[in-house]
Protein backbone atom coordinates (compact mmCIF):
# COMPACT_ATOMS: atom_id res chain seq x y z
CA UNK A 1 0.00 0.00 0.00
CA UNK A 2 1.83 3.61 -1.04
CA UNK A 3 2.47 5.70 1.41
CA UNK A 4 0.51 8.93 1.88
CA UNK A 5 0.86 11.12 -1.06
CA UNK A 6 0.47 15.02 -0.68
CA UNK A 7 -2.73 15.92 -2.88
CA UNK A 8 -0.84 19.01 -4.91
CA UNK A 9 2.22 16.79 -5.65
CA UNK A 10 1.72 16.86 -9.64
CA UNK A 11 1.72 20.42 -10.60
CA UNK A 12 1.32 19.95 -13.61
CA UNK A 13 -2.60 18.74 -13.97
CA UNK A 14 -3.87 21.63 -11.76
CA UNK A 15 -3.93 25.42 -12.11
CA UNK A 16 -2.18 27.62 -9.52
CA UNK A 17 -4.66 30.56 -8.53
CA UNK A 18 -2.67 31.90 -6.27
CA UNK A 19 -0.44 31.01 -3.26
CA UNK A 20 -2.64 28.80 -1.42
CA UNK A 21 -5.36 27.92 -4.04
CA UNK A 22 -5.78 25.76 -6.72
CA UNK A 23 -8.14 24.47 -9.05
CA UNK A 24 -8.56 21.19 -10.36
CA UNK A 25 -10.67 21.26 -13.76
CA UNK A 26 -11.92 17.76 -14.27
CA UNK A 27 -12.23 14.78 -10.91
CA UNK A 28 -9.88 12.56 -12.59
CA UNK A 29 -7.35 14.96 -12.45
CA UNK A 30 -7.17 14.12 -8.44
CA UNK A 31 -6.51 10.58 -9.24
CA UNK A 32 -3.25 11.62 -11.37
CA UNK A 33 -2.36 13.10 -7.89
CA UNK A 34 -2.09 10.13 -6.05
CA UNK A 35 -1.12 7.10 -6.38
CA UNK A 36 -3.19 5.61 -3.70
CA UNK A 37 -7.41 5.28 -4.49
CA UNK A 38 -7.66 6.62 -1.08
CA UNK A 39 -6.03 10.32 -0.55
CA UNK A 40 -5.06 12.31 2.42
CA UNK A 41 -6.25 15.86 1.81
CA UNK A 42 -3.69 18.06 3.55
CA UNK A 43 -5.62 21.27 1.83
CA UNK A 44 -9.42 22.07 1.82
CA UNK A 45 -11.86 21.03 -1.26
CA UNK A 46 -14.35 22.35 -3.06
CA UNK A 47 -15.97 19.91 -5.23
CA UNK A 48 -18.68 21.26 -7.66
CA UNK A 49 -20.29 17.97 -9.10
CA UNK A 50 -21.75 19.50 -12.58
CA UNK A 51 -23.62 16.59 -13.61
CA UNK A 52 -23.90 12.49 -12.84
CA UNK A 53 -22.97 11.57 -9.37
CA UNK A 54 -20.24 10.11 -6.97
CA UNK A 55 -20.46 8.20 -3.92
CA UNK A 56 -16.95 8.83 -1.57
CA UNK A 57 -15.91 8.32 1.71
CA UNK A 58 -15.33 11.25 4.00
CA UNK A 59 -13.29 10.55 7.07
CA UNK A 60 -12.30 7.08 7.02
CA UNK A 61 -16.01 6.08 7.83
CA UNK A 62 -18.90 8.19 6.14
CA UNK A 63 -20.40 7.55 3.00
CA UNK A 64 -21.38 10.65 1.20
CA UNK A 65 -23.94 10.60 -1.91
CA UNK A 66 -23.44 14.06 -4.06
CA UNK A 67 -25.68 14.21 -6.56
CA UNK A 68 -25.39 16.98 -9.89
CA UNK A 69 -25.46 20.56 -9.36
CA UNK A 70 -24.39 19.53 -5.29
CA UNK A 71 -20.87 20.54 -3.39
CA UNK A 72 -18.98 18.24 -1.37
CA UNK A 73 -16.80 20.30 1.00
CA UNK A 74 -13.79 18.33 2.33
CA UNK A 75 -11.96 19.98 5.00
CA UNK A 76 -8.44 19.43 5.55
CA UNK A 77 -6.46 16.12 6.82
CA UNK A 78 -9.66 14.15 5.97
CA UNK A 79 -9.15 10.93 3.94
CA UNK A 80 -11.31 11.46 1.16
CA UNK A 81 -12.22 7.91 -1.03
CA UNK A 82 -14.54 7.69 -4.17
CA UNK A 83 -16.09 4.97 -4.20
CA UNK A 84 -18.39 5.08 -6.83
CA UNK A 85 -18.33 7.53 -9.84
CA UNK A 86 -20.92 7.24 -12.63
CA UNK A 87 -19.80 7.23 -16.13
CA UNK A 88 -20.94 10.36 -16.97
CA UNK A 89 -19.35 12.53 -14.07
CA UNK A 90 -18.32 16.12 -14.50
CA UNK A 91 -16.65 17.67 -11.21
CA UNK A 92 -14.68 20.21 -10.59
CA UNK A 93 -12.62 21.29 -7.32
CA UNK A 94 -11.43 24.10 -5.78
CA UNK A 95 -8.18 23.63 -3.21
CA UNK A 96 -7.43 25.70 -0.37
CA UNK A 97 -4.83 26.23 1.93
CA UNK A 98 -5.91 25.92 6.27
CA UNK A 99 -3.88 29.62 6.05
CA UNK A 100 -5.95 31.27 2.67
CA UNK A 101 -9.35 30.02 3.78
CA UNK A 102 -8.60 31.77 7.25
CA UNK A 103 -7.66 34.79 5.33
CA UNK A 104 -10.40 34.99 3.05
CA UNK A 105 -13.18 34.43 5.04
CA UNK A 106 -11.79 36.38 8.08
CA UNK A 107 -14.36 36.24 10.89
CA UNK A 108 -16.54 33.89 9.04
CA UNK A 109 -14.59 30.98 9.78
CA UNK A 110 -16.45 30.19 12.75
CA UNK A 111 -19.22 29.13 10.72
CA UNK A 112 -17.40 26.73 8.00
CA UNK A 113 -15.74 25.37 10.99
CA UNK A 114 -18.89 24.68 12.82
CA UNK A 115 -20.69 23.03 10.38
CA UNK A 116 -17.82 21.08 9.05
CA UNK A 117 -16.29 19.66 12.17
CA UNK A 118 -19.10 19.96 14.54
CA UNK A 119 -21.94 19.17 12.37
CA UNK A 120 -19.93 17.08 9.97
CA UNK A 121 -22.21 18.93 6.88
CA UNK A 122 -20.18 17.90 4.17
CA UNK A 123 -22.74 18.78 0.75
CA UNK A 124 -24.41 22.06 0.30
CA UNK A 125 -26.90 23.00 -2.46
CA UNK A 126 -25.15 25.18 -5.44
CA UNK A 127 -27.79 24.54 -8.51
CA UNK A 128 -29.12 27.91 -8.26
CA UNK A 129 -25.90 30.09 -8.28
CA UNK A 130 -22.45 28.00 -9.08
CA UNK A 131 -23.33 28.14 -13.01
CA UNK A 132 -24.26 32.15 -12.35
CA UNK A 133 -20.86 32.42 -10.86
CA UNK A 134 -18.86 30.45 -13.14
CA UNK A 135 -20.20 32.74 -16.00
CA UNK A 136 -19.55 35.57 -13.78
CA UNK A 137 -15.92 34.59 -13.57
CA UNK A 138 -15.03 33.82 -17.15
CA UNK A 139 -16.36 37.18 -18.26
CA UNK A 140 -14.16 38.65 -15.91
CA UNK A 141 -10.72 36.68 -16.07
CA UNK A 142 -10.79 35.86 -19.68
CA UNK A 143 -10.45 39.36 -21.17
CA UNK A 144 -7.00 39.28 -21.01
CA UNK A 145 -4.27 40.94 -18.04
CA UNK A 146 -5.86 42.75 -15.25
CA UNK A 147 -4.04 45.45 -13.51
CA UNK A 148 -6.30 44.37 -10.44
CA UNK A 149 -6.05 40.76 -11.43
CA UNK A 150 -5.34 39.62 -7.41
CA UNK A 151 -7.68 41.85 -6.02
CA UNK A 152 -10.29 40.89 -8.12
CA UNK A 153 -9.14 37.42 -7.62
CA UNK A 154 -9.70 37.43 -3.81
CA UNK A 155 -12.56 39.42 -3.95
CA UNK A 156 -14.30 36.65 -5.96
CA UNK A 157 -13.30 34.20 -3.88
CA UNK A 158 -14.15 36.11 -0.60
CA UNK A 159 -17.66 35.92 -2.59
CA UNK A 160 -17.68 32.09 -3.45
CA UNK A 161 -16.97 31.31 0.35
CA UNK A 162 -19.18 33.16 1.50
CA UNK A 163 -22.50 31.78 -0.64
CA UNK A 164 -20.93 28.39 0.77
CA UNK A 165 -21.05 29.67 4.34
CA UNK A 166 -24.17 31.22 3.85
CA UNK A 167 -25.86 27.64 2.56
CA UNK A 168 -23.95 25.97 5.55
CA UNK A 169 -25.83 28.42 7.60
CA UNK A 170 -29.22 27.42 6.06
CA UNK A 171 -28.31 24.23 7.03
CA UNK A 172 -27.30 24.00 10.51
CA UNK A 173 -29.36 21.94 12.99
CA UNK A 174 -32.20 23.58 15.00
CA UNK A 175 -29.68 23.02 18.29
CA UNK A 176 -28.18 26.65 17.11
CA UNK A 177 -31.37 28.26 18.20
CA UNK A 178 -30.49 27.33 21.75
CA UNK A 179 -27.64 27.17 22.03
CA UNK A 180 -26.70 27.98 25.50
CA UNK A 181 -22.51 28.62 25.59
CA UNK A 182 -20.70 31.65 26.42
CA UNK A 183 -17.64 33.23 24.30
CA UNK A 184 -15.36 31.42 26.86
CA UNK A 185 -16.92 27.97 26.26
CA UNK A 186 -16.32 28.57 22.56
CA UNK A 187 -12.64 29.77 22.84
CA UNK A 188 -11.97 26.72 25.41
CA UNK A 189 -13.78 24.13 23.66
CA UNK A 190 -11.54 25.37 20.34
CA UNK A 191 -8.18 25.27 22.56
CA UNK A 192 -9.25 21.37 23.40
CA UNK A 193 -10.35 20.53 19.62
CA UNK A 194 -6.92 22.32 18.79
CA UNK A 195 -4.92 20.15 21.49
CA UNK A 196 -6.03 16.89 20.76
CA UNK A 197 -5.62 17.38 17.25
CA UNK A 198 -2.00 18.21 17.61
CA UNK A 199 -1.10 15.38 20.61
CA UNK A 200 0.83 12.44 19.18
CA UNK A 201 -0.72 9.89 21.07
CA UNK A 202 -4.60 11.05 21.22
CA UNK A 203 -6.25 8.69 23.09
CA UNK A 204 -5.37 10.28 26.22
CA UNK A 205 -8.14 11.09 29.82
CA UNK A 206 -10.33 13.89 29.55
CA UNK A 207 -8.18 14.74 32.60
CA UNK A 208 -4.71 14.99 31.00
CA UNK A 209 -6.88 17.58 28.22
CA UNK A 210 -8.31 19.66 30.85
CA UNK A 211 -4.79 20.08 33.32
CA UNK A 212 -3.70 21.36 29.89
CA UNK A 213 -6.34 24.19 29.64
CA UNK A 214 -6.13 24.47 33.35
CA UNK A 215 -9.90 23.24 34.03
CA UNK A 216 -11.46 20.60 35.54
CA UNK A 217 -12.50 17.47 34.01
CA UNK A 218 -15.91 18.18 34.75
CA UNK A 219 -15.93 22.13 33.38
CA UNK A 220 -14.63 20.50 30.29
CA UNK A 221 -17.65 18.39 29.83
CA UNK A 222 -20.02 21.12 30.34
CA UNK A 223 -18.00 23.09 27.91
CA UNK A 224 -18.16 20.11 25.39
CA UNK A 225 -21.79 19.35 25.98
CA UNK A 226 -22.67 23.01 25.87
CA UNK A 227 -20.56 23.94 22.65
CA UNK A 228 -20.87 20.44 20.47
CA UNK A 229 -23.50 18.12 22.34
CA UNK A 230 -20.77 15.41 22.33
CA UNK A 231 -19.16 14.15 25.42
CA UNK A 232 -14.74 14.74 25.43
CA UNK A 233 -14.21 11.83 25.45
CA UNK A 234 -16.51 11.19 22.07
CA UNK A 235 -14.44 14.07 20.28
CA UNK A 236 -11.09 12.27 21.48
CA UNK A 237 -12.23 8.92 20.53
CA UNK A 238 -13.57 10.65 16.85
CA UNK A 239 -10.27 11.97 16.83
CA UNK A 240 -8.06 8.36 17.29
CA UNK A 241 -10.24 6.82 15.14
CA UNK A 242 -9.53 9.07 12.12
CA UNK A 243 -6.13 8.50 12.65
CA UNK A 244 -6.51 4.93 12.79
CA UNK A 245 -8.06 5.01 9.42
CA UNK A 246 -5.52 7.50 7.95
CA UNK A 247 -2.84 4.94 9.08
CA UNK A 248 -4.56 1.97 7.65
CA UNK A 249 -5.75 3.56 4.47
CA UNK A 250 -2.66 5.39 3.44
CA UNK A 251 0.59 3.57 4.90
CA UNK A 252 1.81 0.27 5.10
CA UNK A 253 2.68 -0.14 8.45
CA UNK A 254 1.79 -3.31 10.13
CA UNK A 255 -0.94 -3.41 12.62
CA UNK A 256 1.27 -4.33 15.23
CA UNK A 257 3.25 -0.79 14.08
CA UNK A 258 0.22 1.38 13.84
CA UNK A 259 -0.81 0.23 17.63
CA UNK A 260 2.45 1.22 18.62
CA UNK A 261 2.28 4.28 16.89
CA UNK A 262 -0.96 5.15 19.00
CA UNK A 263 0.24 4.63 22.26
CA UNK A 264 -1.81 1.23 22.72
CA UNK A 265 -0.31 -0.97 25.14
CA UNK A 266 -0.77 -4.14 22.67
CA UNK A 267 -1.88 -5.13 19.36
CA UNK A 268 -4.50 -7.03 20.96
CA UNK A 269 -5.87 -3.85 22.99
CA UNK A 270 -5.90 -1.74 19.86
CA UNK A 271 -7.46 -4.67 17.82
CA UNK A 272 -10.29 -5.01 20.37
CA UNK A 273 -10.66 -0.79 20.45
CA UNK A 274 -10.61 -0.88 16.58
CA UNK A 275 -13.62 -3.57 16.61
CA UNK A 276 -15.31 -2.00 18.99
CA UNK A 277 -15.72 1.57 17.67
CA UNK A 278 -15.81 0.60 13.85
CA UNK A 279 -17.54 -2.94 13.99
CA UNK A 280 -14.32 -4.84 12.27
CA UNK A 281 -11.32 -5.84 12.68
CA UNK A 282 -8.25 -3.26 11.62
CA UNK A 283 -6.93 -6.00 8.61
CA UNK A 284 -11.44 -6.19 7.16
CA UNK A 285 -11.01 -2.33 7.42
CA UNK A 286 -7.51 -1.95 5.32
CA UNK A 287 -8.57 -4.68 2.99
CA UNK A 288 -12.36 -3.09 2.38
CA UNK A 289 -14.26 -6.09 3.76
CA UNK A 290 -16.90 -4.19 5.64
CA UNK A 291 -19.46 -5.93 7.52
């Protein structure tokens, strides 16, 4: 199995917006990217399905159905995995940088990060204004050199990102309308999101998390419950699991390797973990015998 290849390592079968940004005409130009039929995304996507439909894998364990004239938004470091692709497929993606969507969308990051990673919506609606755009754009950037080319680069790009966030807002689950945290719960339940994301070995107690933010264990499952509705340990458990999957999908280390890699005490222990949280064994996940 090849190891995990970067998704911009081939150049040459993309176009280079700017710094940061790409775009990807046609969906088979991601599998000239990798080698592997399963890919790491270490940048954002954008993927504007323009007619058929494709049936992928977001995450290592979600099956996602994206039907024409539909987006599939793929945040970064997710596995991403078609799985089925009908003959007659026409997609398109836009890549972005962790540091250019930040930039772009300034403040209104908050809400593609809540609906991404806390209410995992990964396909918005774009029928009624992608092909409006896309016009928009080639009216604009195909008259030849503009003095303001940049500007008028970011500015339409500020715009695209926005109609997303504004759909994702359309979207989000009736729990918004009550929802009951302060600032402080938001900016501490971040910080946690943000530590166990960067700890090597994950699959740590909600109390080794919360002497890290200096709170208690308890404060930091009010915080959680508050903020996200799931439990710390649920988000920490999400959070080993995914890498589990990354491993499994996109290297070739042993099992045996991978559990020592986590921080399991055995094989055995990470085997029975594994089984228990995905409903197979590690090997039926790596070799796509699902259950």
């Amino acid at each position: 199995m090849p190891a995990t290849k970067g998704l911009l390592e081939n150049q040459d079968v993309t176009l280079k917006i700017t710094d940061g940004i790409w775009f990807l005409e046609n969906l088979q130009d991601i599998e000239k990217i990798s080698t592997s039929s399963t890919i790491k995304m270490e940048q954002n996507a954008i993927i504007h399905c323009r007619k058929g439909r494709l049936l992928l894998e977001v995450g290592g364990d979600k099956q996602i159905k994206v039907h024409a004239g539909q987006l599939l938004l793929v945040p970064a470091e997710k596995l991403f995995h078609p799985m089925m692709v009908s003959t007659d497929v026409d997609a398109s993606s836009l890549i972005i940088s962790d540091n250019m969507l930040r930039t772009i969308l300034g403040p209104q990051i908050g809400i593609w990060n809540r609906a991404i990673y806390m209410q995992e919506t990964f396909v918005i609606d774009g029928e009624r204004w992608t092909n409006v755009l896309r016009d928009h754009s080639l009216a604009i950037f195909q008259g030849g050199d503009l003095r303001l080319g940049h500007e008028l680069t970011m500015s339409f790009l500020r715009t695209l990102l926005l109609i997303v966030c504004e759909q994702l807002l359309s979207q989000e689950s009736a729990l918004a309308d009550v929802d009951a945290s302060t600032d402080r719960d938001k900016v501490l339940f971040n910080q946690f999101l943000n530590l166990v994301e960067h700890e090597q070995h994950k699959r740590r107690q909600v109390s080794y998390y919360a002497e890290k933010l200096y709170i208690t264990p308890k404060y930091l499952s009010t915080i959680c419950s508050r903020v996200s509705g799931k439990s710390p340990m649920r988000w920490i458990t999400d959070s080993v699991m995914e890498q589990c999957y990354s491993l499994l999908k996109t290297t070739n280390l042993s099992v045996k390797e991978i559990s020592n890699q986590m921080g399991f005490p055995n094989p055995s222990f990470f085997g029975q973990y594994f089984r228990d949280e995905a409903g197979m064994t590690p090997l039926e996940y790596r070799t796509g015998k699902r259950k």
